[in-house]
Protein backbone atom coordinates (compact mmCIF):
# COMPACT_ATOMS: atom_id res chain seq x y z
CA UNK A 1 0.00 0.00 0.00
CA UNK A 2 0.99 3.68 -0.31
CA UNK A 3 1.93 4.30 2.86
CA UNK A 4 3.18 1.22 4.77
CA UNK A 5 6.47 0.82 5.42
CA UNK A 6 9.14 -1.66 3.45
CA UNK A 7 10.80 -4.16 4.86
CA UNK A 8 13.93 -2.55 4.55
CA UNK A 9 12.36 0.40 7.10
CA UNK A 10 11.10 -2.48 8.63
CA UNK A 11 13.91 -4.24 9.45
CA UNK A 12 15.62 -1.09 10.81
CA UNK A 13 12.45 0.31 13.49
CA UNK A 14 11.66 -2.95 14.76
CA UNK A 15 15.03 -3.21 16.91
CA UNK A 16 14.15 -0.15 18.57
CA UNK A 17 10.92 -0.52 19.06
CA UNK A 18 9.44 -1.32 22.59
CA UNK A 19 8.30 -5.18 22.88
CA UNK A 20 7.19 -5.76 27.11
CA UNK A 21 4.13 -7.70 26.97
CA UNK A 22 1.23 -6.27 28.93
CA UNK A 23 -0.58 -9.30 29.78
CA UNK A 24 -2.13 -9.87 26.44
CA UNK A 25 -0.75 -10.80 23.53
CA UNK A 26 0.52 -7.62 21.47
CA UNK A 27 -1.07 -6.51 18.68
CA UNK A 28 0.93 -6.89 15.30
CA UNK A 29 3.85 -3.78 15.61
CA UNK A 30 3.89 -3.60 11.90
CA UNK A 31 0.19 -3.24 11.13
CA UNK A 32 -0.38 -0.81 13.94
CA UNK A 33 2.81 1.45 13.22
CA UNK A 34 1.62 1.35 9.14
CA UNK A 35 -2.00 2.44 10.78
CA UNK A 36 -0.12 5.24 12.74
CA UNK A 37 1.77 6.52 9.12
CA UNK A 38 -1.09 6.33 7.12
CA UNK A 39 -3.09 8.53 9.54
CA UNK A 40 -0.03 10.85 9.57
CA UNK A 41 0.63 11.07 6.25
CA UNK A 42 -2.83 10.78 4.61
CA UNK A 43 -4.25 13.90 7.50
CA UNK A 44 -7.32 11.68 7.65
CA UNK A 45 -8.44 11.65 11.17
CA UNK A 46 -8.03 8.33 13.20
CA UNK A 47 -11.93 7.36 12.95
CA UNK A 48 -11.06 7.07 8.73
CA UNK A 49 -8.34 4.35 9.54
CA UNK A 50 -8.73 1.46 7.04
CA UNK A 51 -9.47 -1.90 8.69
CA UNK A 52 -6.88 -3.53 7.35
CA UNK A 53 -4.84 -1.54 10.29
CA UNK A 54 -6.93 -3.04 13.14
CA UNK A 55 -9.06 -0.73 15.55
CA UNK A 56 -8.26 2.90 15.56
CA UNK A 57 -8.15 3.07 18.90
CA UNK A 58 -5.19 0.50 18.92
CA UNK A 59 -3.41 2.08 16.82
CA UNK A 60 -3.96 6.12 18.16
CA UNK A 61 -3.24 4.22 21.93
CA UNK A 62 -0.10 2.78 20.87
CA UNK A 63 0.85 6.42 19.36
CA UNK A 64 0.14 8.21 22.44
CA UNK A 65 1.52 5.38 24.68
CA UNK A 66 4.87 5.77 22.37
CA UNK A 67 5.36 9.58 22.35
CA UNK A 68 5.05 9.30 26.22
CA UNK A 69 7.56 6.85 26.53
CA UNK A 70 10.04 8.99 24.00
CA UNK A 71 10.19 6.41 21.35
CA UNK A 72 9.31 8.48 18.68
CA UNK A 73 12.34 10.69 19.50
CA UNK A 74 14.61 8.00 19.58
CA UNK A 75 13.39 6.67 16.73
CA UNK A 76 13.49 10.14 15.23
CA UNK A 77 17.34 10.70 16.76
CA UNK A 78 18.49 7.01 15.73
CA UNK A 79 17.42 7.33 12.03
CA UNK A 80 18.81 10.56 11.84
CA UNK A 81 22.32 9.90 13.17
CA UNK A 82 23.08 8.07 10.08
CA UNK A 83 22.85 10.52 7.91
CA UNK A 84 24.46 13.90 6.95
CA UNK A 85 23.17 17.16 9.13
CA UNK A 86 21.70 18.51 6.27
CA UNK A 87 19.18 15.76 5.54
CA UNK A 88 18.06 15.32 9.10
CA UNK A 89 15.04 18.57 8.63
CA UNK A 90 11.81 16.14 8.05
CA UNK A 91 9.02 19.21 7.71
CA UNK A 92 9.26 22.92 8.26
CA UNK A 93 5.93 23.88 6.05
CA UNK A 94 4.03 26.84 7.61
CA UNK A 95 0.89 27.67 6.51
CA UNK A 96 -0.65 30.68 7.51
CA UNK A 97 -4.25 32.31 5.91
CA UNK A 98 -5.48 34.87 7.13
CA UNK A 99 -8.66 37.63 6.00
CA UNK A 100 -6.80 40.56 5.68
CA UNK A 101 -4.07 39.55 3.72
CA UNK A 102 -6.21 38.56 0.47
């Protein structure tokens, strides 16, 4: 799909991704952090989520319960080491409308 990740991006989140069972067994990491991109990247609000992602409220939880626990900055941090200082700026679009200024 569009916006689910390859297995070569795969390959390099899972390892620092958090894995502690809870008690039940875990939802699929893969499926629920392709549910959490797609809502990012599409804008769609979490309600649109396409089944094939599981519950919405699995997958907004288990964004919530990771920017708490700081894994999207590491995440964020440990991707971006690897590269060059000039490719580590993701998004700086501003987008400002106001009345007056048509």
């Amino acid at each position: 799909m569009r916006y689910e990740l390859t297995d070569y991006e795969w390959t390099a989140i899972k390892p620092m991704l958090p894995n502690k069972p809870r008690g039940v067994p875990r939802v699929n990491d893969r499926r629920v952090l392709n549910g959490i991109l797609w809502v990012l990247r599409s804008g769609a609000p979490w309600r649109d989520l396409p089944e094939s992602y599981g519950p919405p409220t699995t997958c907004y939880n288990r964004f919530v319960r990771w920017r708490q626990a700081g894994v999207w900055d590491r995440l964020m941090n440990a991707l971006a080491s690897g590269h060059d200082a000039a490719v580590q700026m993701i998004d700086t679009s501003v987008v400002r409308v106001h009345r007056m200024s048509l």
